[in-house]
C-alpha atoms as a PDB file:
ATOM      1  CA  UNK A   1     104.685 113.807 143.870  1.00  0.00           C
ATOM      2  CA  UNK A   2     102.093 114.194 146.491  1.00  0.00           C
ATOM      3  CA  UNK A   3      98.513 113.073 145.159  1.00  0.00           C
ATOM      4  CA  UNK A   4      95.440 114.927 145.322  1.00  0.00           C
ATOM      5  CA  UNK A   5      92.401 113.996 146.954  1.00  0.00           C
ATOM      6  CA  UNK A   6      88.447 114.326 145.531  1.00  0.00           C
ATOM      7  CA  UNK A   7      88.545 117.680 147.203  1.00  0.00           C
ATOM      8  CA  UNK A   8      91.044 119.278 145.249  1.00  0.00           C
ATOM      9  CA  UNK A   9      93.161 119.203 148.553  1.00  0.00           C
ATOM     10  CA  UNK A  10      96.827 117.666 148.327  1.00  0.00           C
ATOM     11  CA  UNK A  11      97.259 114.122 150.596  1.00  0.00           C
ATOM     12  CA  UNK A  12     100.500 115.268 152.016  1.00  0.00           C
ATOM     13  CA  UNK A  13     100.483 112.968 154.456  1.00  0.00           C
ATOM     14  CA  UNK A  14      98.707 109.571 153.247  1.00  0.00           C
ATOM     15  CA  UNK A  15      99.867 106.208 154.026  1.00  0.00           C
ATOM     16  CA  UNK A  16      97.277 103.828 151.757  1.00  0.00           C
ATOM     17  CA  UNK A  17      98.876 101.052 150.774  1.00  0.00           C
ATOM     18  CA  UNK A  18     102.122 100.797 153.067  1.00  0.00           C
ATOM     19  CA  UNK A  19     102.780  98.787 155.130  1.00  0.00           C
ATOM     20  CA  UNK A  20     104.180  99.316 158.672  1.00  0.00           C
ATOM     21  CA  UNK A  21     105.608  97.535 161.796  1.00  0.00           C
ATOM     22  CA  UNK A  22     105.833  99.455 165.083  1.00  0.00           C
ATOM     23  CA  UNK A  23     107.824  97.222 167.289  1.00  0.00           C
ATOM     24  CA  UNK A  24     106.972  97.644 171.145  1.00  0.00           C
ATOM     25  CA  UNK A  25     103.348  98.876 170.436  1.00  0.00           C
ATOM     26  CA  UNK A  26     100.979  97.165 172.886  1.00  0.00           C
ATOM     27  CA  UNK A  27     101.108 100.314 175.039  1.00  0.00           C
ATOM     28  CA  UNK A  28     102.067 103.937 175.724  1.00  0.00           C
ATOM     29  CA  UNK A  29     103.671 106.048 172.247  1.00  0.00           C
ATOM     30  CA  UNK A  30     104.057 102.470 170.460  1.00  0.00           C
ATOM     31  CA  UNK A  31     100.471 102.230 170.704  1.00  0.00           C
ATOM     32  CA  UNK A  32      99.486 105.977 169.623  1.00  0.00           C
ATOM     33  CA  UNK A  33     102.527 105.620 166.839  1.00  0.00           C
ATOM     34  CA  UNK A  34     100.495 102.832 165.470  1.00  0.00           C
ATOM     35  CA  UNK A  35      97.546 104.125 165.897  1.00  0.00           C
ATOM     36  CA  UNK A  36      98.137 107.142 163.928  1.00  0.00           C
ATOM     37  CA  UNK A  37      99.979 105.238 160.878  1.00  0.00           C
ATOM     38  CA  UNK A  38      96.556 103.260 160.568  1.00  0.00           C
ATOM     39  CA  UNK A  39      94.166 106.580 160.842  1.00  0.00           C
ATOM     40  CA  UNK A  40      97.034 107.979 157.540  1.00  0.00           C
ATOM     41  CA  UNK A  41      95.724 104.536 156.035  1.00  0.00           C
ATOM     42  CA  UNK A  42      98.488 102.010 156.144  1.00  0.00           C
ATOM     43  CA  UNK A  43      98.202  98.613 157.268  1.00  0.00           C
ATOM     44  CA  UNK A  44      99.591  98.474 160.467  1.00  0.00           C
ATOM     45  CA  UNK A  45     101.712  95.347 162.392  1.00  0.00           C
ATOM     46  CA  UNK A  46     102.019  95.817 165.847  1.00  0.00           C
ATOM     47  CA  UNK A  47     104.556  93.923 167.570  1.00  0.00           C
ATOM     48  CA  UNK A  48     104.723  92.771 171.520  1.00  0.00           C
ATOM     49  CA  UNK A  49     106.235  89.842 173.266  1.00  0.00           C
ATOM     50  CA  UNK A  50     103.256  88.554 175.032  1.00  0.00           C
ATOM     51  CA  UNK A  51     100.514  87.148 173.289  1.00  0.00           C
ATOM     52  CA  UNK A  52      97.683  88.067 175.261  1.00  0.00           C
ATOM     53  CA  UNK A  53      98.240  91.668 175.686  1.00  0.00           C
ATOM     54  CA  UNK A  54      99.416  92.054 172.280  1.00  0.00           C
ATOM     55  CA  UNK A  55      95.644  90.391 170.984  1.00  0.00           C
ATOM     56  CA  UNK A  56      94.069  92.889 173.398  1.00  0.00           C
ATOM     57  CA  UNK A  57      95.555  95.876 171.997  1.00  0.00           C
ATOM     58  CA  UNK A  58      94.926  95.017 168.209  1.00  0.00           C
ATOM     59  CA  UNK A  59      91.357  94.357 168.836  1.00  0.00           C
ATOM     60  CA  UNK A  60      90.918  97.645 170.483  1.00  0.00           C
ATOM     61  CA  UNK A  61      91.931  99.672 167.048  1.00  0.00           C
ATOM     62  CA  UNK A  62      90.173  97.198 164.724  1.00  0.00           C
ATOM     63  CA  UNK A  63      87.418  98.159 166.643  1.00  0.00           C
ATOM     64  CA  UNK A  64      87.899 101.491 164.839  1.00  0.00           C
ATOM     65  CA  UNK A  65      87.849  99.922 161.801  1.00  0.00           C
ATOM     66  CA  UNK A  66      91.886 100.207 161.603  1.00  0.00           C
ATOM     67  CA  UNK A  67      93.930  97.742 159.347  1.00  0.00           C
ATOM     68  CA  UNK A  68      96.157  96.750 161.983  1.00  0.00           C
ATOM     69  CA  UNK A  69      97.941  93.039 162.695  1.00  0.00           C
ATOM     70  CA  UNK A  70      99.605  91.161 165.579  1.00  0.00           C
ATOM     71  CA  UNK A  71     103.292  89.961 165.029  1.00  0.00           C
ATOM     72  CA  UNK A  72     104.221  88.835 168.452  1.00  0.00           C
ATOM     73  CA  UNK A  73     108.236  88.508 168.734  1.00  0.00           C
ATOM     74  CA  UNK A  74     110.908  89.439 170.698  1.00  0.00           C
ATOM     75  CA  UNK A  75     112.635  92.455 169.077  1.00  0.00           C
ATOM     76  CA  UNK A  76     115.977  91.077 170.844  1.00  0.00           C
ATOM     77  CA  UNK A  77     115.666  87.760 168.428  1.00  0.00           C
ATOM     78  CA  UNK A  78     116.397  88.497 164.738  1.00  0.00           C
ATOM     79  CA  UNK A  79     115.609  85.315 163.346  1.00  0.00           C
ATOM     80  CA  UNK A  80     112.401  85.424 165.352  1.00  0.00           C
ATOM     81  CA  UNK A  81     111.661  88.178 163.915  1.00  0.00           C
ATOM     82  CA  UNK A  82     112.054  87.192 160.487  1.00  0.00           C
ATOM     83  CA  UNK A  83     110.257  84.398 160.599  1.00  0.00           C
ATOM     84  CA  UNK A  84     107.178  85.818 161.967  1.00  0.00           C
ATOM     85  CA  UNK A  85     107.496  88.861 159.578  1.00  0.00           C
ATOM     86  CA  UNK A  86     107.433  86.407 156.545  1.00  0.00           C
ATOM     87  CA  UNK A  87     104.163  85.516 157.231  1.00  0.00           C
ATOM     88  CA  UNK A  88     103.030  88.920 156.506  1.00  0.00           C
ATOM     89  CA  UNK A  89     102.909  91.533 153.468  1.00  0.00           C
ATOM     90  CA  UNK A  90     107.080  93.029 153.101  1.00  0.00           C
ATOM     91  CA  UNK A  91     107.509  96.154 155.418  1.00  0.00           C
ATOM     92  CA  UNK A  92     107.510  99.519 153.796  1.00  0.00           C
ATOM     93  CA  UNK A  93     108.092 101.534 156.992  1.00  0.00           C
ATOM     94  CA  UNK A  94     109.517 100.439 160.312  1.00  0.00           C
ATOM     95  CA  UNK A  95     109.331 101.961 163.679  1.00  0.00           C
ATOM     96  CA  UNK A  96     111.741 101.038 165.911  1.00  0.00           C
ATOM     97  CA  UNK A  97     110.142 101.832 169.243  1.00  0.00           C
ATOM     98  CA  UNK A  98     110.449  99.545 171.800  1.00  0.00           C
ATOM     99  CA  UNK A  99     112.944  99.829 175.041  1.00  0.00           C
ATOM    100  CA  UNK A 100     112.968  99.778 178.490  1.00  0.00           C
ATOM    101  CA  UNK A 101     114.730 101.763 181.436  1.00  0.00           C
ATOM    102  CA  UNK A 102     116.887 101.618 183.654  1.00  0.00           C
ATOM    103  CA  UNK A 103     117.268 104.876 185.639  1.00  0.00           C
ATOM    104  CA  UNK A 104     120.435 104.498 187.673  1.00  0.00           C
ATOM    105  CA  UNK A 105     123.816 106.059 187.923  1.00  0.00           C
ATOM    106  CA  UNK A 106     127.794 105.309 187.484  1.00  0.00           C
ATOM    107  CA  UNK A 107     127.965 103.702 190.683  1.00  0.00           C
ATOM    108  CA  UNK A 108     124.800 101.151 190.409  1.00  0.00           C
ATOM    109  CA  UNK A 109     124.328 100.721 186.857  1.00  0.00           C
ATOM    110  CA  UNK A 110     126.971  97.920 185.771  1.00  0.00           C
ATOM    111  CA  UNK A 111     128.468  97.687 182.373  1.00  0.00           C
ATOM    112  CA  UNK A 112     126.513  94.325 181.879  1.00  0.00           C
ATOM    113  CA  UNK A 113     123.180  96.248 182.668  1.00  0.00           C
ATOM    114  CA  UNK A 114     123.912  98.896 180.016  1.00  0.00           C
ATOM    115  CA  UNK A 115     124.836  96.246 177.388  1.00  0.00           C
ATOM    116  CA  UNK A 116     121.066  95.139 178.194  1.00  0.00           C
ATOM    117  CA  UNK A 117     119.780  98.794 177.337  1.00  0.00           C
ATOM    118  CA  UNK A 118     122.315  98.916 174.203  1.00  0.00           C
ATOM    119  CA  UNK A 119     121.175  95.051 173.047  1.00  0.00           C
ATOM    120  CA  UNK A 120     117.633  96.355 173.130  1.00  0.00           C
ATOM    121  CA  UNK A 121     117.747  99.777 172.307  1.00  0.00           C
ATOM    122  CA  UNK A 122     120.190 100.070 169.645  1.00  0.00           C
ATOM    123  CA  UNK A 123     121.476  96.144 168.250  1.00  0.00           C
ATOM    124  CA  UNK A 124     117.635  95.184 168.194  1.00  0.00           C
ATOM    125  CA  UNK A 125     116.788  97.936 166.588  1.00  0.00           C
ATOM    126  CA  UNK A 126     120.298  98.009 163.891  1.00  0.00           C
ATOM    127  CA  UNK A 127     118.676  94.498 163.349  1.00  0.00           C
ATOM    128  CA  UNK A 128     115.486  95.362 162.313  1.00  0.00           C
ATOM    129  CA  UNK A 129     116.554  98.668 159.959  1.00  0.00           C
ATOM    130  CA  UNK A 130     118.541  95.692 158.235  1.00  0.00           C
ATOM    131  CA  UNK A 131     116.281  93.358 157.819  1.00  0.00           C
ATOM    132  CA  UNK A 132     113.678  95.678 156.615  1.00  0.00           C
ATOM    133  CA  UNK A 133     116.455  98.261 154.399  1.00  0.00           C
ATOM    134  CA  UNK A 134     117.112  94.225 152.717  1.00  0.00           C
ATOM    135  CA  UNK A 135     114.073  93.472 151.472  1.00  0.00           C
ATOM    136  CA  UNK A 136     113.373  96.791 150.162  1.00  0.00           C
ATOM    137  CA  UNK A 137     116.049  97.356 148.181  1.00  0.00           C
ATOM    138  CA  UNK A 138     115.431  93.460 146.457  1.00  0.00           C
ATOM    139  CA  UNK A 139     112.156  94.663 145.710  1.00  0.00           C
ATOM    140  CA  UNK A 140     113.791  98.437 144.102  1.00  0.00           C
ATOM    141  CA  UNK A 141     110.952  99.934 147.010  1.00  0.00           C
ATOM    142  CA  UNK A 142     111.654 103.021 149.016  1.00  0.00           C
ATOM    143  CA  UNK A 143     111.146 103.112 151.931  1.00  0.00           C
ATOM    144  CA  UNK A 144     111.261 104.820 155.984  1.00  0.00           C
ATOM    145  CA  UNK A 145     112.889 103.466 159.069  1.00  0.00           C
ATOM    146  CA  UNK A 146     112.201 106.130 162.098  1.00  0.00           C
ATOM    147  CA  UNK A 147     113.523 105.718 165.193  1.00  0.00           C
ATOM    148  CA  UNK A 148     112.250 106.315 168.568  1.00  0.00           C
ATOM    149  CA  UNK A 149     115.346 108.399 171.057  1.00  0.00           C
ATOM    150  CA  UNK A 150     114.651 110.682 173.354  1.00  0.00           C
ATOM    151  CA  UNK A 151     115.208 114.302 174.597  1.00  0.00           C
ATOM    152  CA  UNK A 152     117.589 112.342 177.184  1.00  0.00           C
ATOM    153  CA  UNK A 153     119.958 111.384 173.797  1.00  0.00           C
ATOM    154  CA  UNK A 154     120.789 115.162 173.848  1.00  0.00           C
ATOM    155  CA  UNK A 155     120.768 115.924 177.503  1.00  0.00           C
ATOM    156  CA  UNK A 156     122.755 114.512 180.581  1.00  0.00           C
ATOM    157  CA  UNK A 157     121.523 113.891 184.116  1.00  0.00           C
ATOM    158  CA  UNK A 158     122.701 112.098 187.020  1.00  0.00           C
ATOM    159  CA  UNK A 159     121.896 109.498 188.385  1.00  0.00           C
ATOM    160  CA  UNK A 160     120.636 108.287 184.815  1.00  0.00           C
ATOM    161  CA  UNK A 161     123.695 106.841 182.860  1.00  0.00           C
ATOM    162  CA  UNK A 162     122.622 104.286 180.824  1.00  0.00           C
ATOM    163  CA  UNK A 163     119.254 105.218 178.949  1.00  0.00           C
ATOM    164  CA  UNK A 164     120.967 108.332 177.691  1.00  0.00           C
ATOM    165  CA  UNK A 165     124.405 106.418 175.970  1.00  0.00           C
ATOM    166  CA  UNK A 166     121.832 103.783 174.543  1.00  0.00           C
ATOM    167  CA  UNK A 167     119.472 106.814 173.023  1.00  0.00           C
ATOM    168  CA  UNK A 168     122.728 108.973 172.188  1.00  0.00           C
ATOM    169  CA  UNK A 169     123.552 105.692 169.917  1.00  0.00           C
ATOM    170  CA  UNK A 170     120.457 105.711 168.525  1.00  0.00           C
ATOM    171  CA  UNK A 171     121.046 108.917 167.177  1.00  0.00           C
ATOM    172  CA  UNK A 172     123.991 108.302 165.576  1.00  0.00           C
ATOM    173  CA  UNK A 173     122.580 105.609 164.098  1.00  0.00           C
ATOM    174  CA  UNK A 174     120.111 107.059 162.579  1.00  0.00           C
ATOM    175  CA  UNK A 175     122.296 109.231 160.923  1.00  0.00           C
ATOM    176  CA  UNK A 176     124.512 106.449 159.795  1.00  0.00           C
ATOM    177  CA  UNK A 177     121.981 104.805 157.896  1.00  0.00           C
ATOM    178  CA  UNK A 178     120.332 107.923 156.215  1.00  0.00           C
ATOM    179  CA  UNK A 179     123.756 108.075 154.980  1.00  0.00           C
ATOM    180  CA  UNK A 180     123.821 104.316 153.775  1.00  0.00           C
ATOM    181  CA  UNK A 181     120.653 103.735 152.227  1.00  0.00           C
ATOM    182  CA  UNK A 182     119.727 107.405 150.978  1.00  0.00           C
ATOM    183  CA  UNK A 183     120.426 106.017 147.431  1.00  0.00           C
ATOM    184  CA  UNK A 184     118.071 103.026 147.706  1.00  0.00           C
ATOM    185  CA  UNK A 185     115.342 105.977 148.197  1.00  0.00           C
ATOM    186  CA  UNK A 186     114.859 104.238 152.295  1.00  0.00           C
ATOM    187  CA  UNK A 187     114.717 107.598 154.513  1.00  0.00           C
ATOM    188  CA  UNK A 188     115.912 107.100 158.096  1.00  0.00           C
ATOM    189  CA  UNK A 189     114.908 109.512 160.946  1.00  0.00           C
ATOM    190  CA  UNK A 190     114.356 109.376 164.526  1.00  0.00           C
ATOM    191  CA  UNK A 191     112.125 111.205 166.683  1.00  0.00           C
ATOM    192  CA  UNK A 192     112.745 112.118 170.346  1.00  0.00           C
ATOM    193  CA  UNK A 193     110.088 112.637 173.173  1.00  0.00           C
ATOM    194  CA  UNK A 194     110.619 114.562 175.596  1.00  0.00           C
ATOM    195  CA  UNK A 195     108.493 113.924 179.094  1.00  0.00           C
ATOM    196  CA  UNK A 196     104.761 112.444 178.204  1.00  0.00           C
ATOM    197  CA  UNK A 197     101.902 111.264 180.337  1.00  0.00           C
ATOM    198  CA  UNK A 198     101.942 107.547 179.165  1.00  0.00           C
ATOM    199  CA  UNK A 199     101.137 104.632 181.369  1.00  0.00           C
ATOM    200  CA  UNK A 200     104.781 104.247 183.055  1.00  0.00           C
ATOM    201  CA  UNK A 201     104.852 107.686 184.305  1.00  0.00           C
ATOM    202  CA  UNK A 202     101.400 107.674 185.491  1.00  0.00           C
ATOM    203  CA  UNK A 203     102.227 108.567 189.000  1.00  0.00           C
ATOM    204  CA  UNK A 204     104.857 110.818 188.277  1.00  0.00           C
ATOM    205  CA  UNK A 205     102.245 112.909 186.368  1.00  0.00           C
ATOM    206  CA  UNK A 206      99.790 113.441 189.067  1.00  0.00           C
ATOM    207  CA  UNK A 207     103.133 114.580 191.287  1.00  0.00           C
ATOM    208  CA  UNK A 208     102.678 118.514 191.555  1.00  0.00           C
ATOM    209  CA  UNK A 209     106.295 118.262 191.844  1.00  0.00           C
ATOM    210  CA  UNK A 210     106.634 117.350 188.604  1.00  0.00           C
ATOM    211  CA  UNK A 211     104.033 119.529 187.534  1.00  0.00           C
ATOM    212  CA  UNK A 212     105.942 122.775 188.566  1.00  0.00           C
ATOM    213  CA  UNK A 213     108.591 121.660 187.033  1.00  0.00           C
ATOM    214  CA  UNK A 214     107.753 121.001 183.625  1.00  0.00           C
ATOM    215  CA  UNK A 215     105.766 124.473 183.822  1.00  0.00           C
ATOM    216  CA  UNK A 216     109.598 125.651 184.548  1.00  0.00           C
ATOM    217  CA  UNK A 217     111.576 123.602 182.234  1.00  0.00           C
ATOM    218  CA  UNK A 218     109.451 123.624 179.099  1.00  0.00           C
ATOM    219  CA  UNK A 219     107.412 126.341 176.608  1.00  0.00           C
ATOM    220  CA  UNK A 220     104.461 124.745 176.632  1.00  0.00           C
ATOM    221  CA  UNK A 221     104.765 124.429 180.269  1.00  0.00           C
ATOM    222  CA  UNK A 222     103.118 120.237 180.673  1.00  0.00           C
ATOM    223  CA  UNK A 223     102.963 117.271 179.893  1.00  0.00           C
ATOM    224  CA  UNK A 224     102.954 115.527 176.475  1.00  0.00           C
ATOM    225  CA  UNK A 225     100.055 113.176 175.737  1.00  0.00           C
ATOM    226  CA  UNK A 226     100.774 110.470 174.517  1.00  0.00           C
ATOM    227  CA  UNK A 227      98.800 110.743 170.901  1.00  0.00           C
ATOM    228  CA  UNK A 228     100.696 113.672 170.431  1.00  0.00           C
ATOM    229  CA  UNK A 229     103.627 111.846 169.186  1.00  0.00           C
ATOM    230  CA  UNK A 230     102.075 110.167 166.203  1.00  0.00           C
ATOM    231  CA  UNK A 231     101.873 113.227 163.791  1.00  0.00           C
ATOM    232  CA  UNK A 232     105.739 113.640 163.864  1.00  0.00           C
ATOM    233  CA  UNK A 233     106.403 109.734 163.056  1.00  0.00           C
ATOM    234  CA  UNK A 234     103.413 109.897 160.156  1.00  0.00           C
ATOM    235  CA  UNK A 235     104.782 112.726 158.877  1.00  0.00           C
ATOM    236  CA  UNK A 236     108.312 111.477 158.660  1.00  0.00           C
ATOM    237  CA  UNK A 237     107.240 107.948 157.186  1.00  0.00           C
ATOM    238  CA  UNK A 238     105.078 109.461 154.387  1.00  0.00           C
ATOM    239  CA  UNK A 239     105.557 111.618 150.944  1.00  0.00           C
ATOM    240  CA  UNK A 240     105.666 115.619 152.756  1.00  0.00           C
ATOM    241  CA  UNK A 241     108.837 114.325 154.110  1.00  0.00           C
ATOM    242  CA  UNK A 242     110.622 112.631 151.422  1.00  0.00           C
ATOM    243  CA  UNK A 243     113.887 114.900 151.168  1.00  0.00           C
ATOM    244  CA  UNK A 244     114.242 114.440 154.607  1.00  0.00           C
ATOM    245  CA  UNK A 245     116.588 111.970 156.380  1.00  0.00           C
ATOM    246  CA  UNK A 246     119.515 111.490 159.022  1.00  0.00           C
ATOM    247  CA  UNK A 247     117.105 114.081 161.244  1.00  0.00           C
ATOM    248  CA  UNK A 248     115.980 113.859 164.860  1.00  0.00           C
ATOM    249  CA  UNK A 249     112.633 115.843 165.676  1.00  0.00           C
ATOM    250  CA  UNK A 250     112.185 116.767 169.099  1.00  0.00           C
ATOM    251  CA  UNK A 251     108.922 116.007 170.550  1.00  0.00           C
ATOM    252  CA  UNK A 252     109.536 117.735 173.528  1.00  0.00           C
ATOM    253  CA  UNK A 253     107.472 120.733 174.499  1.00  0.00           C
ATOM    254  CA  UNK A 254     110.467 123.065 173.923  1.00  0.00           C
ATOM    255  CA  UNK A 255     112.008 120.979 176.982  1.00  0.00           C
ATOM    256  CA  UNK A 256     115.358 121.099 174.634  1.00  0.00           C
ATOM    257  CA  UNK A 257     115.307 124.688 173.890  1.00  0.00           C
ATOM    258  CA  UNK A 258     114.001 126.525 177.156  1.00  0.00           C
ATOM    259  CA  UNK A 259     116.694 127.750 180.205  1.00  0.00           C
END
C-alpha cells in the first residue's frame, strides 16, 4: 500500500530506499531519467563508459544534494557489469537506456551493422534485466526493470531500418519478461519517446523545418524536453504503478496518435 506522508497526502510516487541503475546516463533522457529517480528519493547509479564524463555528470546532481553513484561499464560486457555492480548496494530498479543510432536504409545498413544496434539495444539490455531479475528474486525483493524504445518501435520510415527492428525487439521483450517474472513481484515496462530536444538533435531542433513539422505531426505541436521523460519512468518504477507490467507508454507528444 502506498504510504502517507506528514501532510496527510499519499506518497504515490516515492522511491526512498531503492536503489536504481540507469545505464547510458551521462547525457540526454539517461541523465534526466536519473535525475528524476534521485529527486523521488532513491539512490541513484549512473552508468557510462568513459570515466571522465561519467565523474562530471555525477558531480553535477550531487551538487543538488542527490544520492547518485558512478558505475562506469560497458553495457555490451556482462561480466563487466557484474563485477562493477557488486561493489554497490543490489539493484531494485533498472533502466535500460542506453543505445546508439544508426539512421540508414536497406541498401546501406548491413546485417552486421544491425547486429551492432540489436547487441546493444536489445542483448545488452536482456543481459542486464537478468542479472538484476537474479538477484532479486534470491533476495524474495520485487522489483522494476523499464525499458527505454521509442515511438520508431511502432512506426516505419525509410531510410531508417535498423533502429526501428532493434526498438520493435525491445518491445517484445518487455512484454516477455512481464510475463516471466510477474510472479517474483519484478514489473517490466518500457517507455517510448517520441522526438525530444536532447543534445544529439540539437541542430535538428533549431531547423524550422523540423519545427513545422512537429507542429503538423504531433498534438502538442513541439518538441519534447528532455526532463519531460522522467515522470513516466518514476512513475512506472514506483508503488502507483504496481499492477502494471508488459506496457509501453508513449512519450511522444501525441506523435503516435495524430494523422
Amino acid at each position: 500500500m502506498p504510504v502517507r506522508d506528514g501532510n496527510g497526502l499519499t506518497a504515490m510516487y516515492g522511491l526512498s530506499g531503492r536503489v536504481a541503475l540507469v545505464t547510458g546516463s551521462v547525457r540526454g533522457l539517461g541523465y534526466e531519467i536519473a535525475r528524476g529517480l534521485a529527486q523521488a528519493g532513491a539512490r541513484v547509479l549512473m552508468n557510462g563508459r568513459d570515466p571522465a564524463t561519467l565523474g562530471r555528470a555525477v558531480e553535477e546532481l550531487r551538487a543538488h544534494a542527490l544520492d547518485v553513484h558512478a558505475v562506469c561499464f560497458d553495457a555490451t560486457d556482462p561480466d563487466r557489469a557484474a563485477a562493477v555492480l557488486e561493489q554497490h548496494p543490489p539493484v531494485d530498479v533498472l533502466v535500460n537506456n542506453v543505445g546508439h543510432r544508426d539512421r540508414r536504409g536497406l541498401a546501406e545498413i548491413t546485417p552486421e551493422a544491425l547486429n551492432r544496434l540489436l547487441q546493444v539495444h536489445v542483448v545488452a539490455a536482456y543481459a542486464l534485466s537478468r542479472q538484476v531479475a537474479t538477484g532479486l528474486i534470491e533476495r524474495a525483493a520485487p522489483g522494476a526493470i523499464v525499458n527505454v524504445s521509442s515511438v520508431i518501435g511502432q512506426l516505419g520510415r525509410r531510410g531508417d531500418v535498423g533502429y526501428p527492428v532493434a526498438k520493435a525487439a525491445v518491445e517484445g521483450m518487455t512484454r516477455v519478461l512481464a510475463a516471466e517474472l510477474g510472479e517474483h513481484r519484478i514489473r517490466v515496462n518500457a517507455v517510448a519517446p517520441g522526438t525530444f530536444a536532447t543534445e544529439t538533435n540539437a541542430p535538428l531542433a533549431q531547423d524550422p523545418k523540423w519545427q513545422r513539422w512537429l507542429q503538423r505531426r504531433t498534438s502538442l505541436g513541439r518538441w519534447g524536453r528532455p526532463h519531460e521523460i522522467a515522470g513516466a519512468v518514476v512513475f512506472l518504477a514506483g508503488p502507483s504503478a504496481e499492477f502494471i507490467t508488459g506496457q509501453t507508454i508513449m512519450v511522444d507528444g501525441g506523435m503516435t496518435t495524430t494523422f
